[in-house]
PDB file of N, CA and C in Angstrom:
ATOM      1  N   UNK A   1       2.522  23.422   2.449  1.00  0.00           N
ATOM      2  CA  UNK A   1       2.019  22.167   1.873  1.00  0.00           C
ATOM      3  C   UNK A   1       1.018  22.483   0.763  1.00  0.00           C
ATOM      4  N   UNK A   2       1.180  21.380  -0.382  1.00  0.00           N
ATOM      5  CA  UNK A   2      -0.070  22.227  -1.541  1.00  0.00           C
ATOM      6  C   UNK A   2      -0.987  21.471  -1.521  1.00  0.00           C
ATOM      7  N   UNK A   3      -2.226  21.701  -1.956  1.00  0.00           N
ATOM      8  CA  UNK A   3      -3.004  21.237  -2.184  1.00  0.00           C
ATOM      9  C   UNK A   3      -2.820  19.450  -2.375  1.00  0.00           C
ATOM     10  N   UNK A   4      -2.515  19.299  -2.754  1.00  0.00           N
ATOM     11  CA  UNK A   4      -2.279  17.586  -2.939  1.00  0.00           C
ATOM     12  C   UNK A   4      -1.419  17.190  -2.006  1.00  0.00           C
ATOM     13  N   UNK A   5      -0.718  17.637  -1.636  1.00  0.00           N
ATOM     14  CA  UNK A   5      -0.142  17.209  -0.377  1.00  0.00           C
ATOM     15  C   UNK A   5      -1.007  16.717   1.030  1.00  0.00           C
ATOM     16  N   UNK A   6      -1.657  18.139   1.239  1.00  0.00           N
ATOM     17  CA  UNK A   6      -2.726  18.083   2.157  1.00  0.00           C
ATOM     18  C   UNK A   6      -3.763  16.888   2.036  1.00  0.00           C
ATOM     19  N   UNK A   7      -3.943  16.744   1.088  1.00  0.00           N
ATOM     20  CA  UNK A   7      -5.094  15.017   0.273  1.00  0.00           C
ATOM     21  C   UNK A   7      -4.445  13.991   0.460  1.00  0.00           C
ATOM     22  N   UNK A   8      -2.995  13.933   0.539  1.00  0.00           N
ATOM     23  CA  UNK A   8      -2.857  12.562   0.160  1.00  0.00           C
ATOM     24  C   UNK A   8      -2.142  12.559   2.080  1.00  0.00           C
ATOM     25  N   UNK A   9      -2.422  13.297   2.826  1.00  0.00           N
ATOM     26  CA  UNK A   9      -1.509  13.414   4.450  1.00  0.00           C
ATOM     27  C   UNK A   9      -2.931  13.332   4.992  1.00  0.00           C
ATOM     28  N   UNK A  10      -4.252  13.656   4.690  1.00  0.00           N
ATOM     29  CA  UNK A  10      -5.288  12.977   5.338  1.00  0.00           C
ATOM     30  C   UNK A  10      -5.476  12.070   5.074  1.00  0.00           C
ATOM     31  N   UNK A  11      -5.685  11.252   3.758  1.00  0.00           N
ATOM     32  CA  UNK A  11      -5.966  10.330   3.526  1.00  0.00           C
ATOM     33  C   UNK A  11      -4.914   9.087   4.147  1.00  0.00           C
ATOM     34  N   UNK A  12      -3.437   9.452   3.684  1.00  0.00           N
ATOM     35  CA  UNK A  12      -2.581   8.557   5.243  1.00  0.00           C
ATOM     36  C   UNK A  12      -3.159   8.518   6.123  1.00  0.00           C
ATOM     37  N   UNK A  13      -3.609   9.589   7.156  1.00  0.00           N
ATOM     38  CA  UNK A  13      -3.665   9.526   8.254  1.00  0.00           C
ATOM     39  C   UNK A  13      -5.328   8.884   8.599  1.00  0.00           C
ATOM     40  N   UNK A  14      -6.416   9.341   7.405  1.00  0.00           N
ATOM     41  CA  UNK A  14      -7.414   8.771   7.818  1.00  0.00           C
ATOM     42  C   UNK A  14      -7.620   7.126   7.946  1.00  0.00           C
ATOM     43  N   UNK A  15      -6.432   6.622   6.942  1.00  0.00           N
ATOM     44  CA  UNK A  15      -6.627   4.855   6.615  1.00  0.00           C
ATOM     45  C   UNK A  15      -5.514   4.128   7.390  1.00  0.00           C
ATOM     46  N   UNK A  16      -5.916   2.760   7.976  1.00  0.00           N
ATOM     47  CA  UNK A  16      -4.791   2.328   8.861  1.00  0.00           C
ATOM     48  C   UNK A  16      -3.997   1.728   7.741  1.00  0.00           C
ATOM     49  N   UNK A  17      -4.535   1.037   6.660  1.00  0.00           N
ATOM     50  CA  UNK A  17      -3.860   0.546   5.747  1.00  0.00           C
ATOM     51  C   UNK A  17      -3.907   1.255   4.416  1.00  0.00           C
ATOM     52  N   UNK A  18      -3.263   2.156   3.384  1.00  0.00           N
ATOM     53  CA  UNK A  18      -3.509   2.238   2.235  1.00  0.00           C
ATOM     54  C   UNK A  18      -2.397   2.170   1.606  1.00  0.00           C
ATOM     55  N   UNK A  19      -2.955   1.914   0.128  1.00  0.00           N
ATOM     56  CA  UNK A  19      -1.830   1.521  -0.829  1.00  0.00           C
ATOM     57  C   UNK A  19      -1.939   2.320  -1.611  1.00  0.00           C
ATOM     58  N   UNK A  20      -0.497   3.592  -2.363  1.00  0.00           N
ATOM     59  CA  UNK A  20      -0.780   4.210  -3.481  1.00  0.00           C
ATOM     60  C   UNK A  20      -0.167   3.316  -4.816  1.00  0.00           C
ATOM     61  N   UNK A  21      -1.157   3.393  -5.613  1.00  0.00           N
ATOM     62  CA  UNK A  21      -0.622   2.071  -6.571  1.00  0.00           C
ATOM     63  C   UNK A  21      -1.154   2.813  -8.071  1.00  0.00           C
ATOM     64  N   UNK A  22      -0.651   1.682  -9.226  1.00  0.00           N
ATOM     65  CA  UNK A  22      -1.192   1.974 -10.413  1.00  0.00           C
ATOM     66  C   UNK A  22      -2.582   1.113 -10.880  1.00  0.00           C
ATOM     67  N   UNK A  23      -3.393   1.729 -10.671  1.00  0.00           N
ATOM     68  CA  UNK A  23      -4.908   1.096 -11.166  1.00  0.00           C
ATOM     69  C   UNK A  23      -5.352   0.632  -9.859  1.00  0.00           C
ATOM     70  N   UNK A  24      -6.465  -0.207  -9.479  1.00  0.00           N
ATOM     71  CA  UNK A  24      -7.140  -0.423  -8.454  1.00  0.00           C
ATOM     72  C   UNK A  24      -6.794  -1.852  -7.975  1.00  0.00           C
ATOM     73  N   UNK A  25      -7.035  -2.001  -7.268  1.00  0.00           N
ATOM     74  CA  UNK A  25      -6.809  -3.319  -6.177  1.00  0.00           C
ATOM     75  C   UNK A  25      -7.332  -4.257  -7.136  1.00  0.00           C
ATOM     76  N   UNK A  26      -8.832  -4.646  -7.820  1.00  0.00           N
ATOM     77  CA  UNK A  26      -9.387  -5.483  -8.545  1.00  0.00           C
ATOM     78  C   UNK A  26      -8.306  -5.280 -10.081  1.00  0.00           C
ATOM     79  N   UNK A  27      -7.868  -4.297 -10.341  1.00  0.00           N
ATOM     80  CA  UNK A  27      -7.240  -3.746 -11.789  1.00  0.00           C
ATOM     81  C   UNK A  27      -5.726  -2.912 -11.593  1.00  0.00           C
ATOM     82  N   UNK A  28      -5.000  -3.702 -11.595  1.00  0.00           N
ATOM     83  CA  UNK A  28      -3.915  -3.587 -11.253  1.00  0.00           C
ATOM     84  C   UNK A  28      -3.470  -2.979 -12.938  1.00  0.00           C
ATOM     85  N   UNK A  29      -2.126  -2.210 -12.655  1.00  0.00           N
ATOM     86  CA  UNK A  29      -2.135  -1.582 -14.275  1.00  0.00           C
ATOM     87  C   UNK A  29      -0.725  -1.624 -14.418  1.00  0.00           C
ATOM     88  N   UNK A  30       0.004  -2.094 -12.919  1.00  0.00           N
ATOM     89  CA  UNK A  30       1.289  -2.635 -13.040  1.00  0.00           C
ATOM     90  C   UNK A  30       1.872  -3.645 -12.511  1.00  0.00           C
ATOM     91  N   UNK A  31       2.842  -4.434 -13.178  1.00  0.00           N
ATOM     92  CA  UNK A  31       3.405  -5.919 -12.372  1.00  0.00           C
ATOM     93  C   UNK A  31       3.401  -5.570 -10.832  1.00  0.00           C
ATOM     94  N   UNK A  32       4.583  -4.365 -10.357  1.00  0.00           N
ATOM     95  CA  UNK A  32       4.967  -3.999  -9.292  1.00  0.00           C
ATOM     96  C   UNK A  32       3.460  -3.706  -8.058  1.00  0.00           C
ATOM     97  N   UNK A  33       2.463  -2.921  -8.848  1.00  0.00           N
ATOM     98  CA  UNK A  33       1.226  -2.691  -8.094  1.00  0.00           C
ATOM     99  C   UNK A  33       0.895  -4.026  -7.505  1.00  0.00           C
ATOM    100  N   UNK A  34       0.325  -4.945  -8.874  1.00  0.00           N
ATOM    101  CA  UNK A  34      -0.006  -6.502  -8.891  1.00  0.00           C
ATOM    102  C   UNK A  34       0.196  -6.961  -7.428  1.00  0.00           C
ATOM    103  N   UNK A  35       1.881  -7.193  -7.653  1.00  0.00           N
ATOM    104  CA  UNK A  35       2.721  -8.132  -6.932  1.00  0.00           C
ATOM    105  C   UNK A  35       2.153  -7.281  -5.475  1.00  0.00           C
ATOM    106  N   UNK A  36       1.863  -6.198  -4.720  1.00  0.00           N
ATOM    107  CA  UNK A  36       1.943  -5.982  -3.514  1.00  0.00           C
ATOM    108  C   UNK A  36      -0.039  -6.244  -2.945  1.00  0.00           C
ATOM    109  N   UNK A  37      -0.604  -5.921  -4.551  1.00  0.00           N
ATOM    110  CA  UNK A  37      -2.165  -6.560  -3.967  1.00  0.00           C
ATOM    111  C   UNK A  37      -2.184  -7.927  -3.863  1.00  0.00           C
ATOM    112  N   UNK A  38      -1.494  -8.925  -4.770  1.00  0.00           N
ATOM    113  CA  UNK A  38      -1.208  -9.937  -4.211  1.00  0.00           C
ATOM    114  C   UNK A  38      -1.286 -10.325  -2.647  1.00  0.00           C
ATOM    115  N   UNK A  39       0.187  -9.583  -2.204  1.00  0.00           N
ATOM    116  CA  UNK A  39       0.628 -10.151  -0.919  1.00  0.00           C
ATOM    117  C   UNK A  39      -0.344  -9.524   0.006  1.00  0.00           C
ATOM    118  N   UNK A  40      -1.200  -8.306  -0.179  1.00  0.00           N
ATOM    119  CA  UNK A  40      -2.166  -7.854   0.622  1.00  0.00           C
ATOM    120  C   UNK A  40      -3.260  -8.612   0.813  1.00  0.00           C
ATOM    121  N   UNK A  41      -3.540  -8.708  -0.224  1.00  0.00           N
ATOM    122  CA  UNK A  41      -5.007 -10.184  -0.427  1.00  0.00           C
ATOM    123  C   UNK A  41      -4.688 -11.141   0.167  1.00  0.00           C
ATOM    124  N   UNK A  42      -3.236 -12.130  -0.007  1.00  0.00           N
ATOM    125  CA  UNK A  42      -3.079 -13.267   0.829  1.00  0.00           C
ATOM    126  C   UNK A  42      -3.321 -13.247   2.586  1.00  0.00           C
ATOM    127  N   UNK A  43      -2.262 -11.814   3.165  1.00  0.00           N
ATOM    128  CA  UNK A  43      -2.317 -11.948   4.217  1.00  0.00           C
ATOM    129  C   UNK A  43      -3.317 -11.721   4.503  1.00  0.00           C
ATOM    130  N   UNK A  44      -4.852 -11.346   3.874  1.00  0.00           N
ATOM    131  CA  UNK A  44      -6.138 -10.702   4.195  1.00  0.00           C
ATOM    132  C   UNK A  44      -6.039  -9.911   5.359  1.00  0.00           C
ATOM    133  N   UNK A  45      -5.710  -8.759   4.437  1.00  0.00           N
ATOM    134  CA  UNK A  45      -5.179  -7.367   5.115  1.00  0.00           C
ATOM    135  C   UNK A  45      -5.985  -6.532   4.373  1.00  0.00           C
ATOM    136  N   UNK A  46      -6.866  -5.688   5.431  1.00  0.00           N
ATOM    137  CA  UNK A  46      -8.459  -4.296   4.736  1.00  0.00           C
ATOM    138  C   UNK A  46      -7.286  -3.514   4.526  1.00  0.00           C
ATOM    139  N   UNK A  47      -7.455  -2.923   3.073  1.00  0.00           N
ATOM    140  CA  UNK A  47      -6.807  -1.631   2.988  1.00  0.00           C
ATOM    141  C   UNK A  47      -7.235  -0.788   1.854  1.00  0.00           C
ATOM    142  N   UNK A  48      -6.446   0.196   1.753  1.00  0.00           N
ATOM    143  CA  UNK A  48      -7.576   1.119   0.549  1.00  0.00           C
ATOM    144  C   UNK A  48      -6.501   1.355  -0.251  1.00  0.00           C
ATOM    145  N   UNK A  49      -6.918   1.185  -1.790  1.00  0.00           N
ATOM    146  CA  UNK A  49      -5.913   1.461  -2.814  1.00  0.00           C
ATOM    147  C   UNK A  49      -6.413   2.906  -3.910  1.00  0.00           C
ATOM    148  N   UNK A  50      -5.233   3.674  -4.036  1.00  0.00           N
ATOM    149  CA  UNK A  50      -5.251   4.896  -4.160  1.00  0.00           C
ATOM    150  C   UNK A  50      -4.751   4.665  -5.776  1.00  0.00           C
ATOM    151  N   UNK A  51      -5.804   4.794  -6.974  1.00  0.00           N
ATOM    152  CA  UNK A  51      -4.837   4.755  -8.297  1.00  0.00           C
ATOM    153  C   UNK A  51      -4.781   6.072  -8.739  1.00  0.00           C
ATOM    154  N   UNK A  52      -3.146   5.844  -8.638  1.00  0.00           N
ATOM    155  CA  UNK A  52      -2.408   7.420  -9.120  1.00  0.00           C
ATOM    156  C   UNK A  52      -2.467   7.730 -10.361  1.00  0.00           C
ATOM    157  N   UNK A  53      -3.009   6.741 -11.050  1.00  0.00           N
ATOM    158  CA  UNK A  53      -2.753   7.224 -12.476  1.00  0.00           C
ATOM    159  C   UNK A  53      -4.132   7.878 -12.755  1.00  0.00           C
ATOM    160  N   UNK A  54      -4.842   8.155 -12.072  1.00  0.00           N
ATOM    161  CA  UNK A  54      -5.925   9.482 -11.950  1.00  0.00           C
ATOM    162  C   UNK A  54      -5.752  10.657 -12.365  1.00  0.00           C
ATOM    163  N   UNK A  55      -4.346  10.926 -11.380  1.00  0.00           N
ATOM    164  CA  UNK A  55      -3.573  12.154 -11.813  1.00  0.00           C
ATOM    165  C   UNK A  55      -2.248  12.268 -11.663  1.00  0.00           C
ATOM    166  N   UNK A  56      -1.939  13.743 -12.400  1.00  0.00           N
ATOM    167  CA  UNK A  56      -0.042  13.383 -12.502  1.00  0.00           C
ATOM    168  C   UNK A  56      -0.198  14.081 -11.295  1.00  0.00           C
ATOM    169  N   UNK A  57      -1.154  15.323 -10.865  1.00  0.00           N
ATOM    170  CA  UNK A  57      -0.660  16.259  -9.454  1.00  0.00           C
ATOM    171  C   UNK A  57      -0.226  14.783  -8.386  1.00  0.00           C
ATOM    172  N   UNK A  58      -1.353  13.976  -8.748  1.00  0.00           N
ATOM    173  CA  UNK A  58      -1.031  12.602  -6.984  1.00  0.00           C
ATOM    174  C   UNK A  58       0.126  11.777  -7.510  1.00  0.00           C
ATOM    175  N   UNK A  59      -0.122  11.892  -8.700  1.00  0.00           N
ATOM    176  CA  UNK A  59       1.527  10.586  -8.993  1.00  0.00           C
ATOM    177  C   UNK A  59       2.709  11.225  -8.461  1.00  0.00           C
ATOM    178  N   UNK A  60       2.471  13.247  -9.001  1.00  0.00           N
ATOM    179  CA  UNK A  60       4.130  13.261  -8.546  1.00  0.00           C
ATOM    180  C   UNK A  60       4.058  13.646  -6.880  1.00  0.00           C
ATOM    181  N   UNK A  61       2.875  13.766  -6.344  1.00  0.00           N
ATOM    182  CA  UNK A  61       3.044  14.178  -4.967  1.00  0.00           C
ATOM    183  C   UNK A  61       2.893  13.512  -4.096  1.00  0.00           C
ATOM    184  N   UNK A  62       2.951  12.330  -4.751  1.00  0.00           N
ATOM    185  CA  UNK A  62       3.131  11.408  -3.192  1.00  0.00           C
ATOM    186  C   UNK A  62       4.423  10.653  -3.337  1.00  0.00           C
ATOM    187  N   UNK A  63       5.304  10.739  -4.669  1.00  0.00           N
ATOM    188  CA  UNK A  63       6.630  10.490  -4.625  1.00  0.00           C
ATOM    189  C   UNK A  63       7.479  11.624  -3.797  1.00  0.00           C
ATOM    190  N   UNK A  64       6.825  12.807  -3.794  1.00  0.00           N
ATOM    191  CA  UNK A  64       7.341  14.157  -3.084  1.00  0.00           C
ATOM    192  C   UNK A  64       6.726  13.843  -1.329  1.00  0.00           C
ATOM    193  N   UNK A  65       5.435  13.584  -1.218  1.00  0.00           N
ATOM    194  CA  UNK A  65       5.424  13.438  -0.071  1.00  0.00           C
ATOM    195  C   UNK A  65       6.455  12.013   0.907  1.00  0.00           C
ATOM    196  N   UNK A  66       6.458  11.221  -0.096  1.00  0.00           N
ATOM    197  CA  UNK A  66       7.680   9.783   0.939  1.00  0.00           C
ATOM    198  C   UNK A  66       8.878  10.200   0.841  1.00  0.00           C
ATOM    199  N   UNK A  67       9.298  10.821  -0.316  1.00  0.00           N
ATOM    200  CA  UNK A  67      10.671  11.149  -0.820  1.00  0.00           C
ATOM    201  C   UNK A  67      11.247   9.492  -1.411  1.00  0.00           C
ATOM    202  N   UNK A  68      10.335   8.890  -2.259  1.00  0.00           N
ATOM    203  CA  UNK A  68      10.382   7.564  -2.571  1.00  0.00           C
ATOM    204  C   UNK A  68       9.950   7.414  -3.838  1.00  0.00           C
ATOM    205  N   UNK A  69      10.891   7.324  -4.717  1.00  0.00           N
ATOM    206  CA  UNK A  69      11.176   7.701  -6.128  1.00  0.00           C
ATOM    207  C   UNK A  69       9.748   6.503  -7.100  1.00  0.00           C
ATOM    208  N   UNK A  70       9.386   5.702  -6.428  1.00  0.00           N
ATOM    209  CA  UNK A  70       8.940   4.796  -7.394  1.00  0.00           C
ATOM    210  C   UNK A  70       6.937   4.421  -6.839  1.00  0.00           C
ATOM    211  N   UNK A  71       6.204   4.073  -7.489  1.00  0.00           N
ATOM    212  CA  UNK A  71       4.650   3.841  -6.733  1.00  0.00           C
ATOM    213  C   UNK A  71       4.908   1.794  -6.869  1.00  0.00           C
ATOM    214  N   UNK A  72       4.414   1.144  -6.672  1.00  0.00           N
ATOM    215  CA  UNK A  72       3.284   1.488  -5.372  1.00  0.00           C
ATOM    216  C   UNK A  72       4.061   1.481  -3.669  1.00  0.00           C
ATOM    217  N   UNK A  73       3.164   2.870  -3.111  1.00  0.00           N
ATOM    218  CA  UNK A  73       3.581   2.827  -1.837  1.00  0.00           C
ATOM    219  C   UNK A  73       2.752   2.341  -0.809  1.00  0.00           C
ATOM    220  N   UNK A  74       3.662   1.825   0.391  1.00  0.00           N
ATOM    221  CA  UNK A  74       2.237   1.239   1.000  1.00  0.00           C
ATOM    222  C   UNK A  74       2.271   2.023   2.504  1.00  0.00           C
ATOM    223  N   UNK A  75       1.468   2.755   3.374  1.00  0.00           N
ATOM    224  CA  UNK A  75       1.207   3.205   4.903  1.00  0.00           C
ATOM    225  C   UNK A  75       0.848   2.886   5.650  1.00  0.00           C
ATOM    226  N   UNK A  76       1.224   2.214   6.661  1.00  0.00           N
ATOM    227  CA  UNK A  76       0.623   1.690   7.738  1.00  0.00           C
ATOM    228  C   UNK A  76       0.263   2.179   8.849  1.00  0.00           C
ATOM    229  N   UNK A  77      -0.799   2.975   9.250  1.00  0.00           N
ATOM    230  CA  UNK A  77      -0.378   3.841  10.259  1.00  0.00           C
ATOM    231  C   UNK A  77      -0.150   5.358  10.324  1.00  0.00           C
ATOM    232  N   UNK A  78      -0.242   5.935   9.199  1.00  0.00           N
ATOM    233  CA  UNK A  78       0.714   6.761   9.061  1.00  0.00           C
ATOM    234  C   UNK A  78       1.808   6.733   8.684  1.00  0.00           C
ATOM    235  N   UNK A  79       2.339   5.545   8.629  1.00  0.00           N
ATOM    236  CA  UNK A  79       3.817   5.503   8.043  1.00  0.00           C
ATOM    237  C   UNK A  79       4.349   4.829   7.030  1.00  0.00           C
ATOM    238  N   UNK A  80       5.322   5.835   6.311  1.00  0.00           N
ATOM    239  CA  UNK A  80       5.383   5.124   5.019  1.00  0.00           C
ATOM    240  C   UNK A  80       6.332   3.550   5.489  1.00  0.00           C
ATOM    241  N   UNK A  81       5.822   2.692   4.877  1.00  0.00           N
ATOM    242  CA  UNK A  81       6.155   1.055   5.042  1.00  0.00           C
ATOM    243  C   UNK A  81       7.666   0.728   3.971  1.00  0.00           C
ATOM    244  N   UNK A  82       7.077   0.839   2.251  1.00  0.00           N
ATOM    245  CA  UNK A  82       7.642   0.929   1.212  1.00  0.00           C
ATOM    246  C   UNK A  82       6.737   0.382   0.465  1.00  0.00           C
ATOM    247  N   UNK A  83       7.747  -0.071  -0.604  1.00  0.00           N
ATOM    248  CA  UNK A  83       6.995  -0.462  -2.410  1.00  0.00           C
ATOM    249  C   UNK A  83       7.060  -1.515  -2.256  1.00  0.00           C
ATOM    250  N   UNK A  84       7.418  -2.251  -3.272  1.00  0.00           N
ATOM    251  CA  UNK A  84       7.443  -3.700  -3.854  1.00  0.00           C
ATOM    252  C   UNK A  84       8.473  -3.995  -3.595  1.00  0.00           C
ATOM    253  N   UNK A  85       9.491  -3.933  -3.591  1.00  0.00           N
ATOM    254  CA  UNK A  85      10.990  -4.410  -2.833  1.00  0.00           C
ATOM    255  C   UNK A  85      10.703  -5.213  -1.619  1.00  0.00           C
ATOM    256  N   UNK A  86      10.195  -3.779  -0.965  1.00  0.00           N
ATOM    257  CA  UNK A  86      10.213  -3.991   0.315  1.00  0.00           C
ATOM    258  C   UNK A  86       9.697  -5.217   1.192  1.00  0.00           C
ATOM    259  N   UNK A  87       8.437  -4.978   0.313  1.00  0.00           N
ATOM    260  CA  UNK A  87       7.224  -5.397   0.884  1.00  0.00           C
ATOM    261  C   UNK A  87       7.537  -7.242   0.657  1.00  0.00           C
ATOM    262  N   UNK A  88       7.784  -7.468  -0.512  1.00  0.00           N
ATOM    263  CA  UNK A  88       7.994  -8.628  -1.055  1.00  0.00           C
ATOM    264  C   UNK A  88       9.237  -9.666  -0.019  1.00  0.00           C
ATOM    265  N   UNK A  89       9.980  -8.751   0.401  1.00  0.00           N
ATOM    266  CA  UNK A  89      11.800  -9.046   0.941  1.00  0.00           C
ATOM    267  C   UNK A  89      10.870  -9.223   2.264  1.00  0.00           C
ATOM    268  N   UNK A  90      10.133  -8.561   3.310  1.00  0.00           N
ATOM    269  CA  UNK A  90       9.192  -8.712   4.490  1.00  0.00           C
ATOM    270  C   UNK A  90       7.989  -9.708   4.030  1.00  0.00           C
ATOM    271  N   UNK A  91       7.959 -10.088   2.876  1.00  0.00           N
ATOM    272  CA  UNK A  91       6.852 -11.122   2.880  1.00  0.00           C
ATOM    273  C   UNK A  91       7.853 -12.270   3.035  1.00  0.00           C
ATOM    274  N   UNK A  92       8.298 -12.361   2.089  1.00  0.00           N
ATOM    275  CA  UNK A  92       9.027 -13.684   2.019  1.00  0.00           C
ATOM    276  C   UNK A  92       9.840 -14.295   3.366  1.00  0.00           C
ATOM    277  N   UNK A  93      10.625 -13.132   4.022  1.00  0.00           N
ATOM    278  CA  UNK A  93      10.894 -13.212   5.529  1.00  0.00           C
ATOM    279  C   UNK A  93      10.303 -13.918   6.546  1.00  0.00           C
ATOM    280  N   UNK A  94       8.952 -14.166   5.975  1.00  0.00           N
ATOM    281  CA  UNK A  94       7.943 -13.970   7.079  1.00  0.00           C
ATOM    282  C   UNK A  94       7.365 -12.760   8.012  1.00  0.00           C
ATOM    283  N   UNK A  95       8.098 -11.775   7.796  1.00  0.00           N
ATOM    284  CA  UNK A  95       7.958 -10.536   8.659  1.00  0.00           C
ATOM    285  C   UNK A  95       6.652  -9.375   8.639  1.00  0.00           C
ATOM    286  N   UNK A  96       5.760  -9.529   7.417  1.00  0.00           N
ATOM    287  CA  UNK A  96       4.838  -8.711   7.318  1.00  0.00           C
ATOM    288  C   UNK A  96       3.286  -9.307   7.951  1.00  0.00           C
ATOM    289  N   UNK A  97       3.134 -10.592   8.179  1.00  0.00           N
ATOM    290  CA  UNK A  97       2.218 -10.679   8.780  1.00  0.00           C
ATOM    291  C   UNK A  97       2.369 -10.256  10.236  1.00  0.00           C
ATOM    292  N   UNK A  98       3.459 -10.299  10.993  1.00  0.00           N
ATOM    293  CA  UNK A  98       3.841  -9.923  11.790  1.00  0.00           C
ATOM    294  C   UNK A  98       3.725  -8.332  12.391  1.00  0.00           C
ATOM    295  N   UNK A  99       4.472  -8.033  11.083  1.00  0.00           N
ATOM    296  CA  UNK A  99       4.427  -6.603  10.878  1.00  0.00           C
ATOM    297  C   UNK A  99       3.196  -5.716  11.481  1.00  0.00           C
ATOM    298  N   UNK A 100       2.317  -6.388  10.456  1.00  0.00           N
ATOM    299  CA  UNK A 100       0.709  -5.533  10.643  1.00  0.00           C
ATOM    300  C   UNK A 100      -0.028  -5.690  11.921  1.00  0.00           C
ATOM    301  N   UNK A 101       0.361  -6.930  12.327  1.00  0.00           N
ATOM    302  CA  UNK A 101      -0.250  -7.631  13.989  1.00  0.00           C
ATOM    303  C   UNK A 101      -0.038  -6.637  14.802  1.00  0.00           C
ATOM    304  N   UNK A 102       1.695  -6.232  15.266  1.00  0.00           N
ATOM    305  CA  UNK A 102       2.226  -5.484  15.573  1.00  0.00           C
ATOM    306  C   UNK A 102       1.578  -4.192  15.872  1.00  0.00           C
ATOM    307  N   UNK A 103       0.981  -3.571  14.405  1.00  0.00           N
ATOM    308  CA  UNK A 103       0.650  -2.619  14.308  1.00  0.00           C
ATOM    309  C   UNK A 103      -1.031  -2.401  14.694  1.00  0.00           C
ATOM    310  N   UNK A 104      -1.251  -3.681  15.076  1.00  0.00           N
ATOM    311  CA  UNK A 104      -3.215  -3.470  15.217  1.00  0.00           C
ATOM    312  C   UNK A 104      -3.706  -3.676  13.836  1.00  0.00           C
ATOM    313  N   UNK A 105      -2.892  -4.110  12.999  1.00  0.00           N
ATOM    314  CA  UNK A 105      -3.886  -4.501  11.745  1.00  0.00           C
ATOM    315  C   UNK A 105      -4.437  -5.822  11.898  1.00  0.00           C
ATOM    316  N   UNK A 106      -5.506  -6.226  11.499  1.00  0.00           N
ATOM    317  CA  UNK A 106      -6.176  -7.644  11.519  1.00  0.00           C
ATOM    318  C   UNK A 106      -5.302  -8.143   9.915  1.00  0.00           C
ATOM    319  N   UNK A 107      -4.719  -9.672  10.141  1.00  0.00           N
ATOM    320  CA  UNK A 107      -4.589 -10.226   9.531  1.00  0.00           C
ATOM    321  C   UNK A 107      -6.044 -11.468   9.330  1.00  0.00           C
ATOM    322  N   UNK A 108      -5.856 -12.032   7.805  1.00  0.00           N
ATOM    323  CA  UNK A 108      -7.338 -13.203   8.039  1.00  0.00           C
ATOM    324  C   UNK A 108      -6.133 -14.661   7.496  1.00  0.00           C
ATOM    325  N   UNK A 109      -7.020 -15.438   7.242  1.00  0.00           N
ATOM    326  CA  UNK A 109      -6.230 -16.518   6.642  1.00  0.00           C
ATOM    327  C   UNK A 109      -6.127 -16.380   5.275  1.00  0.00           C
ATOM    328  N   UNK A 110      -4.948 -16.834   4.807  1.00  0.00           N
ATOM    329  CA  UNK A 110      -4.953 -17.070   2.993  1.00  0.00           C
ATOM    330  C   UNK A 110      -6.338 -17.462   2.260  1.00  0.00           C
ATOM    331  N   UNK A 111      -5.721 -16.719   1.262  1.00  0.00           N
ATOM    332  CA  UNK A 111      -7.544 -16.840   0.886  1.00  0.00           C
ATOM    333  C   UNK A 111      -7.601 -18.530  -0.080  1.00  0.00           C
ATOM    334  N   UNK A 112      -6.574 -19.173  -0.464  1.00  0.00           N
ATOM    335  CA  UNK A 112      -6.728 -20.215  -0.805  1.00  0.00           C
ATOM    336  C   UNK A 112      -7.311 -21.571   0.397  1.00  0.00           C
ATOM    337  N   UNK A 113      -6.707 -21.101   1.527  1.00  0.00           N
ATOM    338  CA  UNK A 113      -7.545 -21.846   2.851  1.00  0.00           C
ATOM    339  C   UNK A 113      -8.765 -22.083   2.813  1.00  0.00           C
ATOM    340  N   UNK A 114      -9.452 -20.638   2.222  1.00  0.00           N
ATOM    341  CA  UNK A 114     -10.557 -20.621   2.496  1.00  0.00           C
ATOM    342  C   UNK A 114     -11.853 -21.489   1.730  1.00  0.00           C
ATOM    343  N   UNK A 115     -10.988 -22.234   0.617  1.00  0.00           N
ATOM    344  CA  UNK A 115     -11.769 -23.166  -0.495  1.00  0.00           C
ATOM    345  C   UNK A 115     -11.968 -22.296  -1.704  1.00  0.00           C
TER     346      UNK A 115
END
């Protein structure tokens, strides 16, 4: 395992929720990133966002570590979840609030609820 490998397999394992994305949760730097802090923010779901465009070693090694050709990725657990496809096709389902419950993640209410 190289060096970046090892960084980005603690950092999975240290966070119940993280997202590897382009730019930061507040600064999104792509539609696809956008669209999954979106659906993270709604379900008010804690998680930590990882911007790859820091570096190319983490951009290309965490496409090497999922074997998942495209960012943003999301882990739940330890486990890779998916991207924006995914995530979006389990939102719309209804299936990701679920999902995270499942998993011991705290969901909160929409944040438009909240006034």
């Amino acid at each position: 395992m190289s060096g970046i490998n090892e960084w980005i397999d603690n950092e999975v394992k240290s966070n119940d929720v993280i997202l590897f994305m382009k730019g930061t949760p507040p600064f999104p730097q792509c539609g696809f990133s956008g669209q999954v802090v979106q659906i993270l923010d709604y379900l008010g779901v804690d998680y930590k966002g990882i911007n790859v465009l820091t570096s190319d070693d983490l951009r290309q090694g965490i496409k090497e570590y999922s074997e998942w050709p495209t960012i943003p990725q999301l882990y739940v657990k330890g486990e890779f979840v998916g991207g924006c496809d995914i995530l979006r096709e389990m939102f719309q389902a209804g299936e990701l609030k679920g999902f995270f419950e499942e998993n011991g993640i705290k969901t909160g209410e929409p944040a438009a609820a909240n006034g």
